[in-house]
PDB file of N, CA and C in Angstrom:
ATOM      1  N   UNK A   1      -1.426  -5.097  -9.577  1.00  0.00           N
ATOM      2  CA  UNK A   1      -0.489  -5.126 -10.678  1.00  0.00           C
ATOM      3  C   UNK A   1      -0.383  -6.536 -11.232  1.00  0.00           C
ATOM      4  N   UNK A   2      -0.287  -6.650 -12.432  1.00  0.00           N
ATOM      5  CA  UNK A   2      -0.121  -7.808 -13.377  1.00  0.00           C
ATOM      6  C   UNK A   2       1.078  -8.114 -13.986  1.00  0.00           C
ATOM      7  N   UNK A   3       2.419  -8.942 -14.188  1.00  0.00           N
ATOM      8  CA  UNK A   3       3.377  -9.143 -14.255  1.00  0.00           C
ATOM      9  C   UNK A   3       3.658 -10.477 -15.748  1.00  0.00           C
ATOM     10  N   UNK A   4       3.889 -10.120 -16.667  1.00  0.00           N
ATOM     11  CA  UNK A   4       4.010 -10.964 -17.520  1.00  0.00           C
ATOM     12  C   UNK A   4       6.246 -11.128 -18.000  1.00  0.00           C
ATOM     13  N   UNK A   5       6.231 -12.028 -18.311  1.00  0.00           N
ATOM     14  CA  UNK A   5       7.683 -11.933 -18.510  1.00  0.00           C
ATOM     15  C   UNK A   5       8.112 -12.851 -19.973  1.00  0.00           C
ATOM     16  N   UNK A   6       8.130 -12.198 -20.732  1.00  0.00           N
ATOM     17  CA  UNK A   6       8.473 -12.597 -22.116  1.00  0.00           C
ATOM     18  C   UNK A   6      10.372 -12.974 -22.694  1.00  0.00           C
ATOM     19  N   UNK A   7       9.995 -14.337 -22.620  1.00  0.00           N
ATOM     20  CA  UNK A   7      11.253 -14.933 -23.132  1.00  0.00           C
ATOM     21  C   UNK A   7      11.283 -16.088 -24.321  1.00  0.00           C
ATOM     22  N   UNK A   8      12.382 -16.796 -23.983  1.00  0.00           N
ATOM     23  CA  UNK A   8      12.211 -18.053 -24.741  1.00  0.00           C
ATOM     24  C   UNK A   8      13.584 -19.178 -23.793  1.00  0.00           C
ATOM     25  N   UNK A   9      13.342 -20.459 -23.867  1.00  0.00           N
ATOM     26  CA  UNK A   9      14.029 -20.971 -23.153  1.00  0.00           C
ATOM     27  C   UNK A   9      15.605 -21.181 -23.173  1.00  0.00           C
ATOM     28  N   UNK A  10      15.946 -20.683 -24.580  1.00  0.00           N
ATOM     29  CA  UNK A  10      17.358 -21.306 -24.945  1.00  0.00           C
ATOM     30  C   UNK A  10      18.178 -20.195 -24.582  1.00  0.00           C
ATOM     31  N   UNK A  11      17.499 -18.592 -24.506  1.00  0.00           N
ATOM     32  CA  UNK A  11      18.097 -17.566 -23.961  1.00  0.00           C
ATOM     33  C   UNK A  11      18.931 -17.767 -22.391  1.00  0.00           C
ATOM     34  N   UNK A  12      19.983 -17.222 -22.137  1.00  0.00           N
ATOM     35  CA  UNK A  12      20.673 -17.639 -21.004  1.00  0.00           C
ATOM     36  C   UNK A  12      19.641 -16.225 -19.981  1.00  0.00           C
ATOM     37  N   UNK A  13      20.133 -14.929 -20.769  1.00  0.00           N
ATOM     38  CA  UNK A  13      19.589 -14.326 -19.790  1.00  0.00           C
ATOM     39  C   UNK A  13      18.234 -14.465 -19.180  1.00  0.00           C
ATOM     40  N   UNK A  14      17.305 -14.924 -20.355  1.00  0.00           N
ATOM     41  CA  UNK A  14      15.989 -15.522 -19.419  1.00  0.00           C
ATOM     42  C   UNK A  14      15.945 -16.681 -18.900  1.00  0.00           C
ATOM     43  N   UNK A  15      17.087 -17.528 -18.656  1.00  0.00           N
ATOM     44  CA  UNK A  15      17.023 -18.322 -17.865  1.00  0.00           C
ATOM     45  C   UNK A  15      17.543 -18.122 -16.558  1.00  0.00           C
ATOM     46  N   UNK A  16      18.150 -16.855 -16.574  1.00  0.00           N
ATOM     47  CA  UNK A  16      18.389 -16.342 -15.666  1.00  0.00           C
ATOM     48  C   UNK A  16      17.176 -15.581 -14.803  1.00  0.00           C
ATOM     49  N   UNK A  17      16.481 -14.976 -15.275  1.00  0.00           N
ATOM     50  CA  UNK A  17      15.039 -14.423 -14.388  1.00  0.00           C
ATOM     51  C   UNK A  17      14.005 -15.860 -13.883  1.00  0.00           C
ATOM     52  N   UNK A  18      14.211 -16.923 -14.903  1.00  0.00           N
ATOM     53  CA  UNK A  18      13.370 -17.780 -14.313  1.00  0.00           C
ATOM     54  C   UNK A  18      13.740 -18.703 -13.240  1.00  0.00           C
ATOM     55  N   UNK A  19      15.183 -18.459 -13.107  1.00  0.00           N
ATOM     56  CA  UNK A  19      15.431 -19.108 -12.383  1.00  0.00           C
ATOM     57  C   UNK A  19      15.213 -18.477 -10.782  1.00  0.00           C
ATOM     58  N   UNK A  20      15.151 -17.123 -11.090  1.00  0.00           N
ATOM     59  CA  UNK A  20      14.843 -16.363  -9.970  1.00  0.00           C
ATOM     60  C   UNK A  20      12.806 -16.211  -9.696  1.00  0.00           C
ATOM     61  N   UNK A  21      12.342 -16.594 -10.122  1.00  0.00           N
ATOM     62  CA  UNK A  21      10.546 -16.742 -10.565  1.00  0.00           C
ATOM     63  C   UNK A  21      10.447 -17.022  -9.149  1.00  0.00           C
ATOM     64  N   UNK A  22      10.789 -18.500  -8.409  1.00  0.00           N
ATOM     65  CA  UNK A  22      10.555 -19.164  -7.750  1.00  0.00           C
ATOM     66  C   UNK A  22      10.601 -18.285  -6.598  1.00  0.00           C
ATOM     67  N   UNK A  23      11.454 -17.325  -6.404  1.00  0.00           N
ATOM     68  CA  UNK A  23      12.084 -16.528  -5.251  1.00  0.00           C
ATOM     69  C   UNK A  23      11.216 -15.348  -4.823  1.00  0.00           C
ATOM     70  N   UNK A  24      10.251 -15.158  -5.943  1.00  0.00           N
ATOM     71  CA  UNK A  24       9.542 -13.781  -5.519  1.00  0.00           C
ATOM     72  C   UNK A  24       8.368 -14.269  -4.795  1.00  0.00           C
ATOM     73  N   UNK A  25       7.832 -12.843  -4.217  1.00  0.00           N
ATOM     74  CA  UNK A  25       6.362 -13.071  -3.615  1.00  0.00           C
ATOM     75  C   UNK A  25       5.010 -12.813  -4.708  1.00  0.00           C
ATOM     76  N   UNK A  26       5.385 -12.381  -5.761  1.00  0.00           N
ATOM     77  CA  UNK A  26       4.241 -11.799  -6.734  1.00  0.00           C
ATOM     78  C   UNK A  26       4.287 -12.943  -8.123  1.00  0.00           C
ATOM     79  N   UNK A  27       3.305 -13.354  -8.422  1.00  0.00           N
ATOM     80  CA  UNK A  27       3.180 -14.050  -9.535  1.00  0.00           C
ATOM     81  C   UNK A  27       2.964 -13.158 -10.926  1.00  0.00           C
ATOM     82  N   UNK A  28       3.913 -14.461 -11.775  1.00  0.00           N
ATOM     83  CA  UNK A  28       4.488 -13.752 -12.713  1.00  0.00           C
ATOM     84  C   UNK A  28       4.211 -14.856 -14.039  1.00  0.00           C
ATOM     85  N   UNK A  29       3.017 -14.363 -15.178  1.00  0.00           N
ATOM     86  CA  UNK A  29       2.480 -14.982 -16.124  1.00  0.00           C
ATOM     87  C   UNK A  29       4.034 -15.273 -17.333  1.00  0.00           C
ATOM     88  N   UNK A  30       4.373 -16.350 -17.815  1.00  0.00           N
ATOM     89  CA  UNK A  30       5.251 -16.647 -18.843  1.00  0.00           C
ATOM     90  C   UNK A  30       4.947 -16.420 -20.002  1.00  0.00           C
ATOM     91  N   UNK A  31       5.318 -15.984 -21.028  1.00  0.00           N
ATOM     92  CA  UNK A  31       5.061 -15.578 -22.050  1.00  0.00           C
ATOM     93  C   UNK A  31       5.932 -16.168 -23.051  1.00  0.00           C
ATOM     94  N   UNK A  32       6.104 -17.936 -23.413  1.00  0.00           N
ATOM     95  CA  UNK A  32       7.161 -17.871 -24.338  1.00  0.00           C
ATOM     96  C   UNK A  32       7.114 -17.391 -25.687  1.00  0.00           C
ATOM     97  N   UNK A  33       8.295 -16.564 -26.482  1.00  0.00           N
ATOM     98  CA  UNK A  33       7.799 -15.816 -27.890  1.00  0.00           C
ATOM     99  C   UNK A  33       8.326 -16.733 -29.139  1.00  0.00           C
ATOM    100  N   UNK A  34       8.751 -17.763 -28.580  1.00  0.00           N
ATOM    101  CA  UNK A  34       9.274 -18.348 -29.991  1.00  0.00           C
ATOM    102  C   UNK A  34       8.006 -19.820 -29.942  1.00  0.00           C
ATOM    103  N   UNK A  35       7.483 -19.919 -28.847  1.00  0.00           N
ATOM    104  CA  UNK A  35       6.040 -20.672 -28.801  1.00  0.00           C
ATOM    105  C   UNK A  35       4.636 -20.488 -29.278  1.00  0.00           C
ATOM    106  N   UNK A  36       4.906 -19.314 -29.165  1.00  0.00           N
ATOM    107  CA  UNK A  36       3.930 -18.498 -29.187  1.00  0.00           C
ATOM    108  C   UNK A  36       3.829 -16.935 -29.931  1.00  0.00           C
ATOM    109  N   UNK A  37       3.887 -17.122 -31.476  1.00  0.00           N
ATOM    110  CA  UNK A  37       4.405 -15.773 -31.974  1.00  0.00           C
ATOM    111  C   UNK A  37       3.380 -14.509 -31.578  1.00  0.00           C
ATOM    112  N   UNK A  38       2.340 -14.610 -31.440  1.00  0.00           N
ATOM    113  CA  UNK A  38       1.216 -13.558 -30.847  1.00  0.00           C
ATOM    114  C   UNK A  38       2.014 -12.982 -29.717  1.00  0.00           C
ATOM    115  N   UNK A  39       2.832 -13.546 -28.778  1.00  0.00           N
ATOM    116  CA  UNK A  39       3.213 -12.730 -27.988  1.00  0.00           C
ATOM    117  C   UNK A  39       4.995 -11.650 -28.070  1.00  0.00           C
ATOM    118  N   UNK A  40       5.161 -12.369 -29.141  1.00  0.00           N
ATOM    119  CA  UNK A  40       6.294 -11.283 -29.515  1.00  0.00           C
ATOM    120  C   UNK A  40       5.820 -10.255 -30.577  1.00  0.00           C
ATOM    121  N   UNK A  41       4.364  -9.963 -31.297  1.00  0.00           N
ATOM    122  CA  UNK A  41       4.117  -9.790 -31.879  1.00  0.00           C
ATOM    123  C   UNK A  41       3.505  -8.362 -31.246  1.00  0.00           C
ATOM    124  N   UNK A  42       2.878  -9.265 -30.154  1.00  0.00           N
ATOM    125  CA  UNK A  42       2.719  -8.160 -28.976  1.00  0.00           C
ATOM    126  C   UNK A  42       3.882  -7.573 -28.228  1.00  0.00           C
ATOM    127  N   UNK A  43       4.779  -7.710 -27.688  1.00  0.00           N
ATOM    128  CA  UNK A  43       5.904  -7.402 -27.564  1.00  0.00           C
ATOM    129  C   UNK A  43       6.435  -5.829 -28.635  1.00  0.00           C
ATOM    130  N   UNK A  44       6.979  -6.632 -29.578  1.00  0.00           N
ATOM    131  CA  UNK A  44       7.450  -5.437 -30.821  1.00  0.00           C
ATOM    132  C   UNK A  44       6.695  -4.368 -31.057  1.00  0.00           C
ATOM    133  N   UNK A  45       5.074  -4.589 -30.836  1.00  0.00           N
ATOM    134  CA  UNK A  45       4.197  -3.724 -31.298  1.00  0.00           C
ATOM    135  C   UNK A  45       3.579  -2.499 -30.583  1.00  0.00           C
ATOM    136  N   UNK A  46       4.212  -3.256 -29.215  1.00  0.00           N
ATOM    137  CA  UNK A  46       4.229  -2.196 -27.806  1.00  0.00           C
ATOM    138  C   UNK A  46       6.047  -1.368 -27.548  1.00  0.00           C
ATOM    139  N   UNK A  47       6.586  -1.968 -28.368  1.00  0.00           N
ATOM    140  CA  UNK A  47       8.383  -1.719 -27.570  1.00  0.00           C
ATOM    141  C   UNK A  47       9.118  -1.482 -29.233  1.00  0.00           C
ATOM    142  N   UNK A  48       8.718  -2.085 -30.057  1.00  0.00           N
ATOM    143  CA  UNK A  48       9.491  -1.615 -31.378  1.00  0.00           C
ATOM    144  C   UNK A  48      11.468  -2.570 -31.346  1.00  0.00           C
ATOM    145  N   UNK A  49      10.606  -3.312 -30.049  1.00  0.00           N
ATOM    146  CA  UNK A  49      12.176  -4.164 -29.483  1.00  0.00           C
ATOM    147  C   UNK A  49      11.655  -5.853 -29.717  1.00  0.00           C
ATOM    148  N   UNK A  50      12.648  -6.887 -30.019  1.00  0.00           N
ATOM    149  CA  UNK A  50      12.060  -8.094 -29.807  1.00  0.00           C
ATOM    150  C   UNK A  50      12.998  -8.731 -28.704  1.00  0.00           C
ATOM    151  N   UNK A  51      13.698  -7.643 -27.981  1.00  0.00           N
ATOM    152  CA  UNK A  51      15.043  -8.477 -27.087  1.00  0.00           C
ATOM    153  C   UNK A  51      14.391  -9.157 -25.884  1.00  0.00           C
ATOM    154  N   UNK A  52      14.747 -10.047 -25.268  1.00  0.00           N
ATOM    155  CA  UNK A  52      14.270 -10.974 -24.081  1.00  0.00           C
ATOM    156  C   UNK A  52      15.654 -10.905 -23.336  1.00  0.00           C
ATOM    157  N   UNK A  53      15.542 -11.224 -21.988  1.00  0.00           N
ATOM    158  CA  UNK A  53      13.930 -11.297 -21.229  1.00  0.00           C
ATOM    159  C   UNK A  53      13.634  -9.950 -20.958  1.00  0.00           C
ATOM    160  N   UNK A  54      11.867  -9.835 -21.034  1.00  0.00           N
ATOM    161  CA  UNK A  54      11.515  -8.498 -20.964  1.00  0.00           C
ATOM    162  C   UNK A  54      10.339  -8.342 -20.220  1.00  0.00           C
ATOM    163  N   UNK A  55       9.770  -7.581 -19.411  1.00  0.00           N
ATOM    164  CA  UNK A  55       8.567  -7.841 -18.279  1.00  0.00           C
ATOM    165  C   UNK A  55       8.112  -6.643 -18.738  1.00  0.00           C
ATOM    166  N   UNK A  56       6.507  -7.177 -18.709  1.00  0.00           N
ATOM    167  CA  UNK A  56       5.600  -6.122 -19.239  1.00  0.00           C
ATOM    168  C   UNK A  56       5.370  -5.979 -17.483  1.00  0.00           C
ATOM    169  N   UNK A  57       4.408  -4.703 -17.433  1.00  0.00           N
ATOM    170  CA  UNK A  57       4.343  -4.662 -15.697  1.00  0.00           C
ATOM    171  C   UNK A  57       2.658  -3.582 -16.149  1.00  0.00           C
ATOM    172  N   UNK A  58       1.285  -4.222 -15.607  1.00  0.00           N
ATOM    173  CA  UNK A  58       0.419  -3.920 -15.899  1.00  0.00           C
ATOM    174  C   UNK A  58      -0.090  -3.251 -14.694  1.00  0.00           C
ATOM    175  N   UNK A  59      -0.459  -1.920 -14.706  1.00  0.00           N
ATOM    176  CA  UNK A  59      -1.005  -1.062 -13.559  1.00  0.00           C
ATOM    177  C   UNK A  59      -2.342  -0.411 -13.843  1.00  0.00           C
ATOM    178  N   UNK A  60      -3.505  -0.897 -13.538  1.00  0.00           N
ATOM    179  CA  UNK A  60      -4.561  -0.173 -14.100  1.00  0.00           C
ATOM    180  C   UNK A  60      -4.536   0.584 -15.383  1.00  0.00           C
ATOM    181  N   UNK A  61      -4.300  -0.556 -16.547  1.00  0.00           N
ATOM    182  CA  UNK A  61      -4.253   0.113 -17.537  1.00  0.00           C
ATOM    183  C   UNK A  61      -3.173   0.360 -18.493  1.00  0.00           C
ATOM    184  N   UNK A  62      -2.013   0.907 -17.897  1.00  0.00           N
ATOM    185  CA  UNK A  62      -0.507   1.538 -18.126  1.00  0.00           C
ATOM    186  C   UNK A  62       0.192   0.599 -18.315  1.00  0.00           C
ATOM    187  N   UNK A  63       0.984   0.487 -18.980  1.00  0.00           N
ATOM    188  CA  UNK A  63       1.604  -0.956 -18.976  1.00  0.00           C
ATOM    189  C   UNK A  63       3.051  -0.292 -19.528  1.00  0.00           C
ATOM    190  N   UNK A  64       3.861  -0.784 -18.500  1.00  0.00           N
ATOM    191  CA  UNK A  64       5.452  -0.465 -18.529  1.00  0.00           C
ATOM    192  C   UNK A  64       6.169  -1.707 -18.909  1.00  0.00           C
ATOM    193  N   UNK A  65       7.564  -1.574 -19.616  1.00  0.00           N
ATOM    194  CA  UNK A  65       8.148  -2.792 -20.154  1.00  0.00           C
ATOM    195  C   UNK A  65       9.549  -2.525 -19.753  1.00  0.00           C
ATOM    196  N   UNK A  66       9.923  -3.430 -19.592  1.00  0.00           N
ATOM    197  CA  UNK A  66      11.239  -3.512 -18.286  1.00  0.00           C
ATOM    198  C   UNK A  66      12.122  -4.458 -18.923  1.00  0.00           C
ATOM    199  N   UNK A  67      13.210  -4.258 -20.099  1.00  0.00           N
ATOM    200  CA  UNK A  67      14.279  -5.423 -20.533  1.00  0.00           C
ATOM    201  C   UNK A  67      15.254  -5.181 -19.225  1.00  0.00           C
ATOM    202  N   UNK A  68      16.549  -5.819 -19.361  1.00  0.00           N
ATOM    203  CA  UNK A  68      17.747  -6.639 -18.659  1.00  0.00           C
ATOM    204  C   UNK A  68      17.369  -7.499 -17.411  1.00  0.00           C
ATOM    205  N   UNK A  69      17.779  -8.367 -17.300  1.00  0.00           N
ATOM    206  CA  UNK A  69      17.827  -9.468 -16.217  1.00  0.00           C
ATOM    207  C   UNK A  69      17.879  -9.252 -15.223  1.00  0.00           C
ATOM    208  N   UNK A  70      19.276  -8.137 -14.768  1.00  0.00           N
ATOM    209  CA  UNK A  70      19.262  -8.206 -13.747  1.00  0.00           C
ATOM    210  C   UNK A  70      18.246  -6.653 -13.077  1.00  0.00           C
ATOM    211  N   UNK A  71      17.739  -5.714 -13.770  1.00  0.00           N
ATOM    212  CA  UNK A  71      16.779  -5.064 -13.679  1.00  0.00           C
ATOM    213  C   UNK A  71      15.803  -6.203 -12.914  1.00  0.00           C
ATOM    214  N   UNK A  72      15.103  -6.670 -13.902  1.00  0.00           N
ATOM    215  CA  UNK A  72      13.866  -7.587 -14.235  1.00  0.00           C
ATOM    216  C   UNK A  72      13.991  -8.280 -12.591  1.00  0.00           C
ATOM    217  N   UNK A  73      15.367  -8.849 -12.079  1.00  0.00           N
ATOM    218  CA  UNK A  73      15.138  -9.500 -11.464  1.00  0.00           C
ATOM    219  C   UNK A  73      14.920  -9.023  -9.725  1.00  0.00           C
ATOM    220  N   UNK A  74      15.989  -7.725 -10.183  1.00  0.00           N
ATOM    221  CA  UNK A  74      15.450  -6.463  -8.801  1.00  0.00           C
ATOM    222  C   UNK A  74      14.435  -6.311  -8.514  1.00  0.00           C
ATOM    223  N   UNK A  75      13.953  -5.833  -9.637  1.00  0.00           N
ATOM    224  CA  UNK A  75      12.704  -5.264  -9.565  1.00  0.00           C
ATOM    225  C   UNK A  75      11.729  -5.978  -8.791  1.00  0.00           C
ATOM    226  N   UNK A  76      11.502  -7.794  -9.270  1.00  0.00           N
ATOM    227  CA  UNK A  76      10.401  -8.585  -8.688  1.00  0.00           C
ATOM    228  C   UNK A  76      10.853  -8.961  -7.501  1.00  0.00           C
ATOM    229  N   UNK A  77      12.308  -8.650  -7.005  1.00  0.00           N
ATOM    230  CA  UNK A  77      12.690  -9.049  -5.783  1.00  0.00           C
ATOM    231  C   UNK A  77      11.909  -8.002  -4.944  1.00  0.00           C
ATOM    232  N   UNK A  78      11.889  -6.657  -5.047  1.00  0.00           N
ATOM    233  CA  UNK A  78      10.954  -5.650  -4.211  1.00  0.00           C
ATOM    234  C   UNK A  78      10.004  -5.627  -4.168  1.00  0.00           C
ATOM    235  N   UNK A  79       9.430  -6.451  -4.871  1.00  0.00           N
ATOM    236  CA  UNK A  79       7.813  -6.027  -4.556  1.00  0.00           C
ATOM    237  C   UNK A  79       7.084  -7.350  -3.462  1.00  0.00           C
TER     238      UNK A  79
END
């Protein structure tokens, strides 16, 4: 599985998942969208959403998208 997490820095709630980054066992690619408009571009075009923070979650293929924080941050805590 492949783990991308799309934010921007001034957001509180994604400073809230990154601050939790450090804590997991699975690596997790950054995606900033106000750095980098290709990736909110990608974002919207998969989700029809531009809200952050939001984790794409890549499984052979399938690719699931996971908004709220504290979701986001469960989630990478289990795996």
């Amino acid at each position: 599985m492949k783990y991308a997490l799309y934010y921007y820095d001034a957001c509180p709630f994604c400073q809230r998942v990154l601050r939790a980054l450090p804590g997991v066992k699975v690596e997790v690619e950054k995606r900033n969208v106000l750095t980098n408009q290709e990736f909110r571009k990608q974002q919207y075009a998969a989700t029809g959403r531009t809200t952050v923070p939001c984790l794409l979650i890549s499984d052979n293929g399938k690719d699931t998208w996971m908004f709220e924080s504290a979701d986001i941050i469960r989630f990478l805590q289990s795996r």
